[in-house]
PDB file of N, CA and C in Angstrom:
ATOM      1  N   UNK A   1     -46.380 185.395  97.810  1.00  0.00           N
ATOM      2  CA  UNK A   1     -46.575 185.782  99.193  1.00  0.00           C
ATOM      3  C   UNK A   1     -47.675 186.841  99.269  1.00  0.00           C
ATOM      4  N   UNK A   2     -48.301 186.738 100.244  1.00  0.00           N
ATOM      5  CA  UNK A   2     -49.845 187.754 100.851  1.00  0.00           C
ATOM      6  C   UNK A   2     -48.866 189.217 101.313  1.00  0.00           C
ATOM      7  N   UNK A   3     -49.704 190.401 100.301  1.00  0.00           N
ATOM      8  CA  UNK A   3     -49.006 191.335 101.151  1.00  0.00           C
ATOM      9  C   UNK A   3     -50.141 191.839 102.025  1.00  0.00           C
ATOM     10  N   UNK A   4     -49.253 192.350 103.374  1.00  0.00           N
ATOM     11  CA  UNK A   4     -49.903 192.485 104.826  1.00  0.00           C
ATOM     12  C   UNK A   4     -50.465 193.901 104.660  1.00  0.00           C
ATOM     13  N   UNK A   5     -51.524 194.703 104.500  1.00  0.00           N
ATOM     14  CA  UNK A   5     -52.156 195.992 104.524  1.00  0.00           C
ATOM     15  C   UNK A   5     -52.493 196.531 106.023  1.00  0.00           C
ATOM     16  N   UNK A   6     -51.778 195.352 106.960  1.00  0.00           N
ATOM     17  CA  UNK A   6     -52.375 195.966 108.466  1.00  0.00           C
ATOM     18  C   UNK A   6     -51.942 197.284 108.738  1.00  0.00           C
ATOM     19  N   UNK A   7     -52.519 198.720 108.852  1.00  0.00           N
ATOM     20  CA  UNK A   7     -52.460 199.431 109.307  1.00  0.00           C
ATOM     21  C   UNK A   7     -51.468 200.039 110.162  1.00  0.00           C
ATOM     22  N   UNK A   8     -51.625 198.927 111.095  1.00  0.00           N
ATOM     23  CA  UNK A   8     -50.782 199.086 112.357  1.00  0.00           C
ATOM     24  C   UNK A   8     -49.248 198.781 111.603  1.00  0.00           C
ATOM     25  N   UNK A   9     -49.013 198.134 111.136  1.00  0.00           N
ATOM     26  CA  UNK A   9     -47.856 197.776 110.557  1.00  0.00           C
ATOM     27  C   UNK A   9     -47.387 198.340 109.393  1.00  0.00           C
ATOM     28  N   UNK A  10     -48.234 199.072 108.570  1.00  0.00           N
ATOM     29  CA  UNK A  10     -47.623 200.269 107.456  1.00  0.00           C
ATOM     30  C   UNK A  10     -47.185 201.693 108.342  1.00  0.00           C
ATOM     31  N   UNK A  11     -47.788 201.343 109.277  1.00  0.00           N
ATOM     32  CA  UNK A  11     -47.967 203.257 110.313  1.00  0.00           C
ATOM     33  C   UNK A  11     -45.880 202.770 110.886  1.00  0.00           C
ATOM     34  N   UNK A  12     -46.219 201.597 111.796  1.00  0.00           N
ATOM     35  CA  UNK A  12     -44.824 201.049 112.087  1.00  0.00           C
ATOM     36  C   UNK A  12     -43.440 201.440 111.053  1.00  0.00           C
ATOM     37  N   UNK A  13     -43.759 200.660 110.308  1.00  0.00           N
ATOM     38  CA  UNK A  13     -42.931 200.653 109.278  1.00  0.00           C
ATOM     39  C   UNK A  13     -42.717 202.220 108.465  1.00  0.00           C
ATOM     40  N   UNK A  14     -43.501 203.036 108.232  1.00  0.00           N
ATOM     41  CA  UNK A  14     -43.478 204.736 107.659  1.00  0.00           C
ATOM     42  C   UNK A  14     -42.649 205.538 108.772  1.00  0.00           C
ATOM     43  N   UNK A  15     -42.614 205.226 110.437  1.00  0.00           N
ATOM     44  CA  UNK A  15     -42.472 205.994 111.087  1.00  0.00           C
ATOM     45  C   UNK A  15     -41.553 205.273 112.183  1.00  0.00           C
ATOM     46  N   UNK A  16     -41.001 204.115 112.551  1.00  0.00           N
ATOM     47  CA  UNK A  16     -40.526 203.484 113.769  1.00  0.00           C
ATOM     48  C   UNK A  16     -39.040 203.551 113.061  1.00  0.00           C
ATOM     49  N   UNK A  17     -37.862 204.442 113.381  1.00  0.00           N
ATOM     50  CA  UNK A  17     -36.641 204.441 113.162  1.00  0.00           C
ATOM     51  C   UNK A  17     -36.512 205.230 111.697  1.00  0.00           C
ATOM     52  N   UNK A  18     -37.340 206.358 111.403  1.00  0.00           N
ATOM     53  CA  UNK A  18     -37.041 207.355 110.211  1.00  0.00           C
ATOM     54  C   UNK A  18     -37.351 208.430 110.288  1.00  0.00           C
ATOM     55  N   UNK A  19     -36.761 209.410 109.675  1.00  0.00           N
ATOM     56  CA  UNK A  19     -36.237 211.009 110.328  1.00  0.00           C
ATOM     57  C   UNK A  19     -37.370 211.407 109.050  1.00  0.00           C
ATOM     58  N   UNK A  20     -37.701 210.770 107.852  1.00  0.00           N
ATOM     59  CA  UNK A  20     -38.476 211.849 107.228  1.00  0.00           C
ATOM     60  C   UNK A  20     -38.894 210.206 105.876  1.00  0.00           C
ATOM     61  N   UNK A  21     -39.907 210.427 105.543  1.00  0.00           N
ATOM     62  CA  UNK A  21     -40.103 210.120 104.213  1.00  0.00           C
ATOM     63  C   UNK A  21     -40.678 211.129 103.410  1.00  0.00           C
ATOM     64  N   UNK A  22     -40.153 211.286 102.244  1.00  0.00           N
ATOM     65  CA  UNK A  22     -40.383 212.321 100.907  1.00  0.00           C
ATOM     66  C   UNK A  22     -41.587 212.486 100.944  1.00  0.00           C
ATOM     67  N   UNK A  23     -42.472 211.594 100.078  1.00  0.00           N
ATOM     68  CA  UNK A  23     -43.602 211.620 100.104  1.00  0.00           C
ATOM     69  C   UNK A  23     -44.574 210.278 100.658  1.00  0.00           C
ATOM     70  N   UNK A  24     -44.783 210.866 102.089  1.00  0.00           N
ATOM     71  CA  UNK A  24     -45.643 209.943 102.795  1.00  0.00           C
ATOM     72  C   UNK A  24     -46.904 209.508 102.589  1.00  0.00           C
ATOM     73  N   UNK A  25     -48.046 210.184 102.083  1.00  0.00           N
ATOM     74  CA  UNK A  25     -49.038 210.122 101.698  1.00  0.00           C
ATOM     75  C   UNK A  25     -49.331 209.015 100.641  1.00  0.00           C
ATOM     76  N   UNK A  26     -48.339 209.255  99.795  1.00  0.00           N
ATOM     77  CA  UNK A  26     -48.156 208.338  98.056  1.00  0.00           C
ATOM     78  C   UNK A  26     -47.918 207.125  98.593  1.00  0.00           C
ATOM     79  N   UNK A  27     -46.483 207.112  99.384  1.00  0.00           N
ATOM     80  CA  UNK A  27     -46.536 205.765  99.920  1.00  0.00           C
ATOM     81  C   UNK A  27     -46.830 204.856 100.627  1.00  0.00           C
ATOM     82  N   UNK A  28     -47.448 205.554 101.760  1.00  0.00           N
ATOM     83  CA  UNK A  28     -48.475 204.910 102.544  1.00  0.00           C
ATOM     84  C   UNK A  28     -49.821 204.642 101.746  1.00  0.00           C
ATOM     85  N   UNK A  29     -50.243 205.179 100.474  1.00  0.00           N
ATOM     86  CA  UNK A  29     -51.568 204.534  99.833  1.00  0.00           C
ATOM     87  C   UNK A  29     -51.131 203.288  99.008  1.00  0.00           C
ATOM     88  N   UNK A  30     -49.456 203.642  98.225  1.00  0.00           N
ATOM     89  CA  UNK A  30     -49.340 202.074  97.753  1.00  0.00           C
ATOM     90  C   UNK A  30     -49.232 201.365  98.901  1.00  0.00           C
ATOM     91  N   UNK A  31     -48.635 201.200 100.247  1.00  0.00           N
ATOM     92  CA  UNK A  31     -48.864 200.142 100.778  1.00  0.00           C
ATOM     93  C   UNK A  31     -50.310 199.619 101.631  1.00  0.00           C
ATOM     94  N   UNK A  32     -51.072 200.553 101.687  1.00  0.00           N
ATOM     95  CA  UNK A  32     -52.631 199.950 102.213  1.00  0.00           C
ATOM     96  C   UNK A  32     -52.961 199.390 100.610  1.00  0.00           C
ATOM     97  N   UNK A  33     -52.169 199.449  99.770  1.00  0.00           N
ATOM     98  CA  UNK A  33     -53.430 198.528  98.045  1.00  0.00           C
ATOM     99  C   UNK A  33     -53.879 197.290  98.414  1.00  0.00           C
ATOM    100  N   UNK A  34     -52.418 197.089  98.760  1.00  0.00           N
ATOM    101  CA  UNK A  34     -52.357 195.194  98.653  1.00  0.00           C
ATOM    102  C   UNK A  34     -51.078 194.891  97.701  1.00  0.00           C
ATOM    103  N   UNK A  35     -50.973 195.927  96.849  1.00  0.00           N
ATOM    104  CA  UNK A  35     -50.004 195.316  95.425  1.00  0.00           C
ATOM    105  C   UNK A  35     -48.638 195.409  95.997  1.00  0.00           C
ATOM    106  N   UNK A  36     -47.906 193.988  95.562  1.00  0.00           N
ATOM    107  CA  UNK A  36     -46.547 194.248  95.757  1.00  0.00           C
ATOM    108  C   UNK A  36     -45.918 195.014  95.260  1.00  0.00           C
ATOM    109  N   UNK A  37     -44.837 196.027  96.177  1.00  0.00           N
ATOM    110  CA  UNK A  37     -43.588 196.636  95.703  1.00  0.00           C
ATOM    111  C   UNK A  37     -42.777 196.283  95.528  1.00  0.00           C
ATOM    112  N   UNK A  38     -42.137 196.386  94.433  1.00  0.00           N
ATOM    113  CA  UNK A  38     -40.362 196.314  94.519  1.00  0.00           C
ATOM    114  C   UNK A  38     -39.403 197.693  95.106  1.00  0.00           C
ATOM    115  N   UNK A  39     -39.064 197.171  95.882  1.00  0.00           N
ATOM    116  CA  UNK A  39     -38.184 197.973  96.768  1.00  0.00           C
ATOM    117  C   UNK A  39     -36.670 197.953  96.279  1.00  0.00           C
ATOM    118  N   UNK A  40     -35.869 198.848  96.322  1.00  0.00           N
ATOM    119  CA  UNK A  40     -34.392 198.755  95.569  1.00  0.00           C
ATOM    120  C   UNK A  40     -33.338 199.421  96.439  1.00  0.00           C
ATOM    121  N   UNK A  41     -32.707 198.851  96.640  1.00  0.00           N
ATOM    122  CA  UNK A  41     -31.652 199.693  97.526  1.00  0.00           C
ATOM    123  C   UNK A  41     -29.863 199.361  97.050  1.00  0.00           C
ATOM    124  N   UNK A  42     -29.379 200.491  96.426  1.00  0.00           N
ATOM    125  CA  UNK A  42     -28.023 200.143  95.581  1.00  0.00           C
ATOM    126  C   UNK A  42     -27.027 201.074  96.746  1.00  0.00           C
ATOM    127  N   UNK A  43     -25.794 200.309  96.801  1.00  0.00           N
ATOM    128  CA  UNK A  43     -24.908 200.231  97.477  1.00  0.00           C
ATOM    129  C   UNK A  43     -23.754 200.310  97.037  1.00  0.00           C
ATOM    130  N   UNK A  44     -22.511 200.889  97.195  1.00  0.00           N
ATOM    131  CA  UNK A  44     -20.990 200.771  96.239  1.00  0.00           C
ATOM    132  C   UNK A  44     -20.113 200.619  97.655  1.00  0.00           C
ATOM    133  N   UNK A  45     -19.459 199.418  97.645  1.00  0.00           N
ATOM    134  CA  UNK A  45     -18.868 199.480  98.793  1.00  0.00           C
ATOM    135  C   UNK A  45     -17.695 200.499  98.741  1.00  0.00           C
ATOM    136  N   UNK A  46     -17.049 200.770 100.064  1.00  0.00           N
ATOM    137  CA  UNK A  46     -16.372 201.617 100.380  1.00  0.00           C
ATOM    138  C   UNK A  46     -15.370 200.945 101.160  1.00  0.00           C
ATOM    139  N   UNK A  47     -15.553 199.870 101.922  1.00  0.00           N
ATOM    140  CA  UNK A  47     -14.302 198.612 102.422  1.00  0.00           C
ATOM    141  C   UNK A  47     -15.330 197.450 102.527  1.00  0.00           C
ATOM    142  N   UNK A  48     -14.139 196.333 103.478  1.00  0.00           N
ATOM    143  CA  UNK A  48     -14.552 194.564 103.373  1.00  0.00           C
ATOM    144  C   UNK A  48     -15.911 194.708 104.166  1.00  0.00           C
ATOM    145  N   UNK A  49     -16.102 195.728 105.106  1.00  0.00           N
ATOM    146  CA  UNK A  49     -16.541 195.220 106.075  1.00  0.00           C
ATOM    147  C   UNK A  49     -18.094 196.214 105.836  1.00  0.00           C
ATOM    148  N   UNK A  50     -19.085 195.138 106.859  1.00  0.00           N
ATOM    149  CA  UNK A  50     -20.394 195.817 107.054  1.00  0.00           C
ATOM    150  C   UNK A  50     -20.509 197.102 108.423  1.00  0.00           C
ATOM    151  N   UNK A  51     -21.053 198.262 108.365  1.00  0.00           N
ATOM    152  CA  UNK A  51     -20.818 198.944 109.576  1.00  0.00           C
ATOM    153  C   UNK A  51     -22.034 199.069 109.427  1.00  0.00           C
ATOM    154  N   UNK A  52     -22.402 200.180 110.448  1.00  0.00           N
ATOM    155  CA  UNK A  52     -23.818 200.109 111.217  1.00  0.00           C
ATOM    156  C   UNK A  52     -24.409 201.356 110.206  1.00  0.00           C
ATOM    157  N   UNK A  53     -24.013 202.078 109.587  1.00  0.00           N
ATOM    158  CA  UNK A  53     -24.275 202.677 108.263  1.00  0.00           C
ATOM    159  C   UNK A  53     -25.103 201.923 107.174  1.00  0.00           C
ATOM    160  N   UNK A  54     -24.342 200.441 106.985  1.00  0.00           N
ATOM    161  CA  UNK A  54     -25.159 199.858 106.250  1.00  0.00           C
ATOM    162  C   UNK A  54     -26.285 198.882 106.806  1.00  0.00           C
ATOM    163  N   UNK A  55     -25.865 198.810 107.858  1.00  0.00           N
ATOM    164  CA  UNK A  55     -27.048 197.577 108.576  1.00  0.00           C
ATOM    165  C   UNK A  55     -28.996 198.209 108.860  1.00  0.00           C
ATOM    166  N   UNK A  56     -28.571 199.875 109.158  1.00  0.00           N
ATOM    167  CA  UNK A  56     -29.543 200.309 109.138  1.00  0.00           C
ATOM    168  C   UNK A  56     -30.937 200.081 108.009  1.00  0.00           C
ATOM    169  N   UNK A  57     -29.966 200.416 106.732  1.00  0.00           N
ATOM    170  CA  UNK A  57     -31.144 200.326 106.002  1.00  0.00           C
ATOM    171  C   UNK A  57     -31.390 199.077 105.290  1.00  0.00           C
ATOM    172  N   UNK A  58     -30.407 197.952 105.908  1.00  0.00           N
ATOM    173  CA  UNK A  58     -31.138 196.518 105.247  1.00  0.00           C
ATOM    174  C   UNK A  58     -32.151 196.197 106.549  1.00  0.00           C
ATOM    175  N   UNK A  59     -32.030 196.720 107.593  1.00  0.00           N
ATOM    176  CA  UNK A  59     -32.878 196.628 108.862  1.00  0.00           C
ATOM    177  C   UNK A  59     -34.139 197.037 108.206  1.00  0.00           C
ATOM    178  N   UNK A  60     -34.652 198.269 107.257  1.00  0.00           N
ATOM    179  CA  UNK A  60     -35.716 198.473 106.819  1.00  0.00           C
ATOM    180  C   UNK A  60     -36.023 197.997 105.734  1.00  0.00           C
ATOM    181  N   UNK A  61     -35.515 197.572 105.100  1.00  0.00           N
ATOM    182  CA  UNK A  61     -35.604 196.591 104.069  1.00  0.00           C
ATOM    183  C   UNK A  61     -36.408 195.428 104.515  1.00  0.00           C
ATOM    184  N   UNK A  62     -35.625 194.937 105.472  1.00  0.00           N
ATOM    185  CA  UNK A  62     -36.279 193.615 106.058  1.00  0.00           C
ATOM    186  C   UNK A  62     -37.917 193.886 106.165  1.00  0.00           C
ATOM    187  N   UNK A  63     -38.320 195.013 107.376  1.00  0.00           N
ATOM    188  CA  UNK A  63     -39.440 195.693 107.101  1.00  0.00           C
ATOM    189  C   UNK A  63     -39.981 195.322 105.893  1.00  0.00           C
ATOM    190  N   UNK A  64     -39.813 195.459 105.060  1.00  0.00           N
ATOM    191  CA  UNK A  64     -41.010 195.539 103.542  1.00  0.00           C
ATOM    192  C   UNK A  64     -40.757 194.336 103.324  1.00  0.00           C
ATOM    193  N   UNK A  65     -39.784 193.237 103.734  1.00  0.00           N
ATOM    194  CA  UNK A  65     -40.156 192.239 103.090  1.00  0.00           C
ATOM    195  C   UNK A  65     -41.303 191.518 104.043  1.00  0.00           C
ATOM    196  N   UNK A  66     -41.197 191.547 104.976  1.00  0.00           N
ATOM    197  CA  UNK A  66     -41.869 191.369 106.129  1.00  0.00           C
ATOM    198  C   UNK A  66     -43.514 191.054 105.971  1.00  0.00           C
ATOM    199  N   UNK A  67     -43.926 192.471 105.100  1.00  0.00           N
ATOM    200  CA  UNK A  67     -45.062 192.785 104.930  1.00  0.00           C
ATOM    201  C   UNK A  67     -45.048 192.184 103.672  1.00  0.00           C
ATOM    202  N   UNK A  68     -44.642 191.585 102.824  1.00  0.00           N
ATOM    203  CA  UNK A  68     -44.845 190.727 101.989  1.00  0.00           C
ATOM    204  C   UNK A  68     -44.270 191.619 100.270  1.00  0.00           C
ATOM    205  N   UNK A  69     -43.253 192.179 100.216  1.00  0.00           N
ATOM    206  CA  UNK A  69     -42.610 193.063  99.451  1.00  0.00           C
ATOM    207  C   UNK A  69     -41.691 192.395  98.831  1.00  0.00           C
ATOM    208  N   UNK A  70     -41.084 192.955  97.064  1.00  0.00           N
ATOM    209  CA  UNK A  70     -40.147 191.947  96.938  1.00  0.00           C
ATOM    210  C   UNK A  70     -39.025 193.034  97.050  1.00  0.00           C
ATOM    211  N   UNK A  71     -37.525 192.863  97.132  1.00  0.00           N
ATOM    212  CA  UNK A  71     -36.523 193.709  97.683  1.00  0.00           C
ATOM    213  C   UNK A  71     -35.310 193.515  96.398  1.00  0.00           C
ATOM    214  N   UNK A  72     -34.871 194.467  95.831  1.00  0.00           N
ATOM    215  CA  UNK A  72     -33.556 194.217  95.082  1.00  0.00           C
ATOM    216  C   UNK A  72     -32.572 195.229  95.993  1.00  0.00           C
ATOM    217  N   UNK A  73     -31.689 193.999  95.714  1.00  0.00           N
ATOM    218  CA  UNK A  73     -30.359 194.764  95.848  1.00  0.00           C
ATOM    219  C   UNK A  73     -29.679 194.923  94.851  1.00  0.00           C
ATOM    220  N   UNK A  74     -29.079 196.143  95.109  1.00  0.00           N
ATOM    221  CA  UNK A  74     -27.940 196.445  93.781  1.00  0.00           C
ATOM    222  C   UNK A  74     -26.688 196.747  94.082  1.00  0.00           C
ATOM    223  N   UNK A  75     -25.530 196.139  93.605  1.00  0.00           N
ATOM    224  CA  UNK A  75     -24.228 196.201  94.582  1.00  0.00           C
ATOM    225  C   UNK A  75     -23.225 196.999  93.545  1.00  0.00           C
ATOM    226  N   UNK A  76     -23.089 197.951  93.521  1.00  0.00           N
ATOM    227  CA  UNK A  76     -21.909 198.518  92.575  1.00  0.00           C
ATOM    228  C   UNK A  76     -20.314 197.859  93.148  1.00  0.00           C
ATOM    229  N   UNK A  77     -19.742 198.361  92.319  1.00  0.00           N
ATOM    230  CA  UNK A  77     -17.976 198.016  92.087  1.00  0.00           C
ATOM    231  C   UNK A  77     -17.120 199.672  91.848  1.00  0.00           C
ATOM    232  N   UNK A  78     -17.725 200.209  91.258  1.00  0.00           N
ATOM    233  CA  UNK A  78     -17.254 201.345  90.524  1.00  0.00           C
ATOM    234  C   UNK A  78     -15.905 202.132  91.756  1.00  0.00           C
ATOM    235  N   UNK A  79     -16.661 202.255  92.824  1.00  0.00           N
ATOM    236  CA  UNK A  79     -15.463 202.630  94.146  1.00  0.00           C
ATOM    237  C   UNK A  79     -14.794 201.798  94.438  1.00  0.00           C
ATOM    238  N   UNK A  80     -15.442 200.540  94.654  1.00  0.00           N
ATOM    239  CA  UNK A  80     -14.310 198.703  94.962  1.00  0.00           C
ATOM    240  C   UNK A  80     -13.217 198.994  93.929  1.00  0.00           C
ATOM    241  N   UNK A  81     -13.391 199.542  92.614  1.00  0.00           N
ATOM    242  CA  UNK A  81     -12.287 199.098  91.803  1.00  0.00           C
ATOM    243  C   UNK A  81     -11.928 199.890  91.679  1.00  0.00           C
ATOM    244  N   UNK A  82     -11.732 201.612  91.081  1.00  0.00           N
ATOM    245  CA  UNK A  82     -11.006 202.697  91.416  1.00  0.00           C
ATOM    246  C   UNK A  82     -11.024 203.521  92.494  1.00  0.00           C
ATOM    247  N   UNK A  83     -11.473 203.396  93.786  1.00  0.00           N
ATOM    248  CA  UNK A  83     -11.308 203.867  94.994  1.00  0.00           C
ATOM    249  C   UNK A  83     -11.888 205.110  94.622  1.00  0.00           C
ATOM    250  N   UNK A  84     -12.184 205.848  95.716  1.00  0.00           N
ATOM    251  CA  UNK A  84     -12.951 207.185  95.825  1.00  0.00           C
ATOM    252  C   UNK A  84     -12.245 208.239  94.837  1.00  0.00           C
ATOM    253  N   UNK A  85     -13.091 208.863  94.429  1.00  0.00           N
ATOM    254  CA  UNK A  85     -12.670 209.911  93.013  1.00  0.00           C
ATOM    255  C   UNK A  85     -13.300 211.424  93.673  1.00  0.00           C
ATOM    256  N   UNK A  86     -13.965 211.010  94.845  1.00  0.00           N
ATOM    257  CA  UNK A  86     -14.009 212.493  95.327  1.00  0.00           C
ATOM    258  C   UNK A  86     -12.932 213.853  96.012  1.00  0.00           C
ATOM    259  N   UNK A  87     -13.383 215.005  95.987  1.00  0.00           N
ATOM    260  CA  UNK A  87     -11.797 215.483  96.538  1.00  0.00           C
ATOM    261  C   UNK A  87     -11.574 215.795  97.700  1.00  0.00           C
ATOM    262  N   UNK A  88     -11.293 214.104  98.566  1.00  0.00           N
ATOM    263  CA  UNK A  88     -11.071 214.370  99.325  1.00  0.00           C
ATOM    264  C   UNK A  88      -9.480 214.119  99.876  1.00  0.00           C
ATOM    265  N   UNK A  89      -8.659 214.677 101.007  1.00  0.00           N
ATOM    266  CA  UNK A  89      -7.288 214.580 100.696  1.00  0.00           C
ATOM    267  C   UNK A  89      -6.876 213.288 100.234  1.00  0.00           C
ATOM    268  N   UNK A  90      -7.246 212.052 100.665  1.00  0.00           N
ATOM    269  CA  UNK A  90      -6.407 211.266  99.937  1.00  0.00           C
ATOM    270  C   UNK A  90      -7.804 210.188  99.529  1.00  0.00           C
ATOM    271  N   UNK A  91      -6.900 209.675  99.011  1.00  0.00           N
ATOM    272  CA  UNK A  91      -8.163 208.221  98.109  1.00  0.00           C
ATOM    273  C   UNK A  91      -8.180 207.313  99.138  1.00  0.00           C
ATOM    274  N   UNK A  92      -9.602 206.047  99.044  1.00  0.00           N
ATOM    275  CA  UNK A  92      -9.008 205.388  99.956  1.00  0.00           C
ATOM    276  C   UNK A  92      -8.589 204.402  99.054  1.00  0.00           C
ATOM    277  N   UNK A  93      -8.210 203.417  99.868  1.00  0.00           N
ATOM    278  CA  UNK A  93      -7.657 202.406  99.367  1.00  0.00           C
ATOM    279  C   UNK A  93      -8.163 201.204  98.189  1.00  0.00           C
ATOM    280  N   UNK A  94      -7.416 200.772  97.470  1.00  0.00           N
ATOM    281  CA  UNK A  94      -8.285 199.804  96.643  1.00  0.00           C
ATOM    282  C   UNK A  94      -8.855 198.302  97.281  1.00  0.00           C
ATOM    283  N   UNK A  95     -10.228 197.956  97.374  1.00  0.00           N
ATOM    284  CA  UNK A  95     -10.439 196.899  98.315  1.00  0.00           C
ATOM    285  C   UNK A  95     -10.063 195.463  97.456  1.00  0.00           C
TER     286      UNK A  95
END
Protein backbone atom coordinates (compact mmCIF):
# COMPACT_ATOMS: atom_id res chain seq x y z
CA UNK A 1 0.00 0.00 0.00
CA UNK A 2 1.08 3.89 -1.00
CA UNK A 3 1.74 5.75 2.13
CA UNK A 4 -0.26 9.16 1.95
CA UNK A 5 2.40 12.22 2.97
CA UNK A 6 -0.57 14.74 2.38
CA UNK A 7 0.09 17.34 4.73
CA UNK A 8 -3.27 18.14 5.31
CA UNK A 9 -3.82 14.73 6.56
CA UNK A 10 -0.60 14.16 8.85
CA UNK A 11 -1.57 17.86 10.46
CA UNK A 12 -5.35 16.01 10.84
CA UNK A 13 -4.26 13.05 12.15
CA UNK A 14 -1.22 14.75 14.88
CA UNK A 15 -3.94 17.07 16.12
CA UNK A 16 -7.94 16.23 15.36
CA UNK A 17 -9.08 14.38 18.78
CA UNK A 18 -5.50 14.49 20.92
CA UNK A 19 -4.66 16.29 24.09
CA UNK A 20 -0.80 16.05 23.48
CA UNK A 21 1.74 14.03 21.44
CA UNK A 22 5.28 13.43 23.18
CA UNK A 23 7.27 14.21 20.55
CA UNK A 24 5.59 15.95 17.66
CA UNK A 25 8.22 17.16 15.58
CA UNK A 26 9.97 13.41 15.28
CA UNK A 27 6.75 12.19 14.34
CA UNK A 28 5.37 14.32 12.12
CA UNK A 29 8.91 14.05 10.01
CA UNK A 30 8.50 10.15 9.99
CA UNK A 31 5.19 10.63 8.60
CA UNK A 32 5.90 13.37 5.73
CA UNK A 33 9.04 10.39 4.60
CA UNK A 34 6.80 8.24 2.87
CA UNK A 35 8.18 5.09 4.91
CA UNK A 36 5.78 2.85 6.48
CA UNK A 37 5.20 2.68 10.23
CA UNK A 38 4.38 0.07 12.34
CA UNK A 39 2.13 1.29 14.79
CA UNK A 40 1.44 -0.98 18.08
CA UNK A 41 -1.13 -0.65 20.43
CA UNK A 42 -1.28 -3.49 23.44
CA UNK A 43 -4.30 -3.90 25.44
CA UNK A 44 -5.12 -6.40 28.65
CA UNK A 45 -8.66 -6.70 28.91
CA UNK A 46 -10.38 -5.77 31.99
CA UNK A 47 -14.12 -7.36 31.03
CA UNK A 48 -16.22 -9.03 27.85
CA UNK A 49 -17.09 -5.94 26.67
CA UNK A 50 -15.68 -2.97 24.35
CA UNK A 51 -16.29 0.65 26.05
CA UNK A 52 -15.63 3.92 24.66
CA UNK A 53 -12.15 3.85 26.51
CA UNK A 54 -11.17 1.41 24.08
CA UNK A 55 -12.86 2.49 20.90
CA UNK A 56 -11.04 5.75 21.10
CA UNK A 57 -7.78 4.67 20.34
CA UNK A 58 -8.59 1.96 17.68
CA UNK A 59 -10.49 5.16 16.19
CA UNK A 60 -6.78 6.48 15.78
CA UNK A 61 -5.38 3.62 14.80
CA UNK A 62 -7.69 3.44 11.98
CA UNK A 63 -6.14 6.97 11.20
CA UNK A 64 -2.63 5.51 10.39
CA UNK A 65 -3.92 2.84 8.64
CA UNK A 66 -5.74 5.09 6.52
CA UNK A 67 -2.67 6.86 5.48
CA UNK A 68 -1.24 3.73 4.45
CA UNK A 69 0.47 2.37 7.93
CA UNK A 70 0.78 -1.13 9.08
CA UNK A 71 -0.99 -1.53 12.76
CA UNK A 72 -0.27 -4.39 15.43
CA UNK A 73 -2.28 -5.27 17.94
CA UNK A 74 -1.28 -6.82 21.03
CA UNK A 75 -3.87 -8.41 23.31
CA UNK A 76 -2.62 -9.50 26.78
CA UNK A 77 -4.41 -12.15 29.17
CA UNK A 78 -2.33 -11.54 32.23
CA UNK A 79 -5.59 -9.49 34.00
CA UNK A 80 -8.26 -11.90 31.88
CA UNK A 81 -6.67 -14.67 33.88
CA UNK A 82 -5.69 -13.46 37.39
CA UNK A 83 -7.90 -10.41 37.65
CA UNK A 84 -6.50 -7.09 38.83
CA UNK A 85 -3.45 -7.36 41.28
CA UNK A 86 -3.63 -3.72 41.98
CA UNK A 87 -4.60 -2.37 45.52
CA UNK A 88 -7.55 -1.69 44.92
CA UNK A 89 -10.45 -2.70 47.52
CA UNK A 90 -11.52 -5.58 45.82
CA UNK A 91 -10.33 -7.58 42.61
CA UNK A 92 -12.38 -7.67 39.80
CA UNK A 93 -13.70 -10.49 38.64
CA UNK A 94 -12.21 -13.37 36.62
CA UNK A 95 -13.49 -12.93 32.88
Amino acid sequence: MRINTDPKKIEELLTRGVAEVIDYADLKKKLESGRPLRIKLGIDPTSPNLHLGRAIPLLKMRDFQELGHRLVFIVGDFTGVIGDTSDKDSERPML
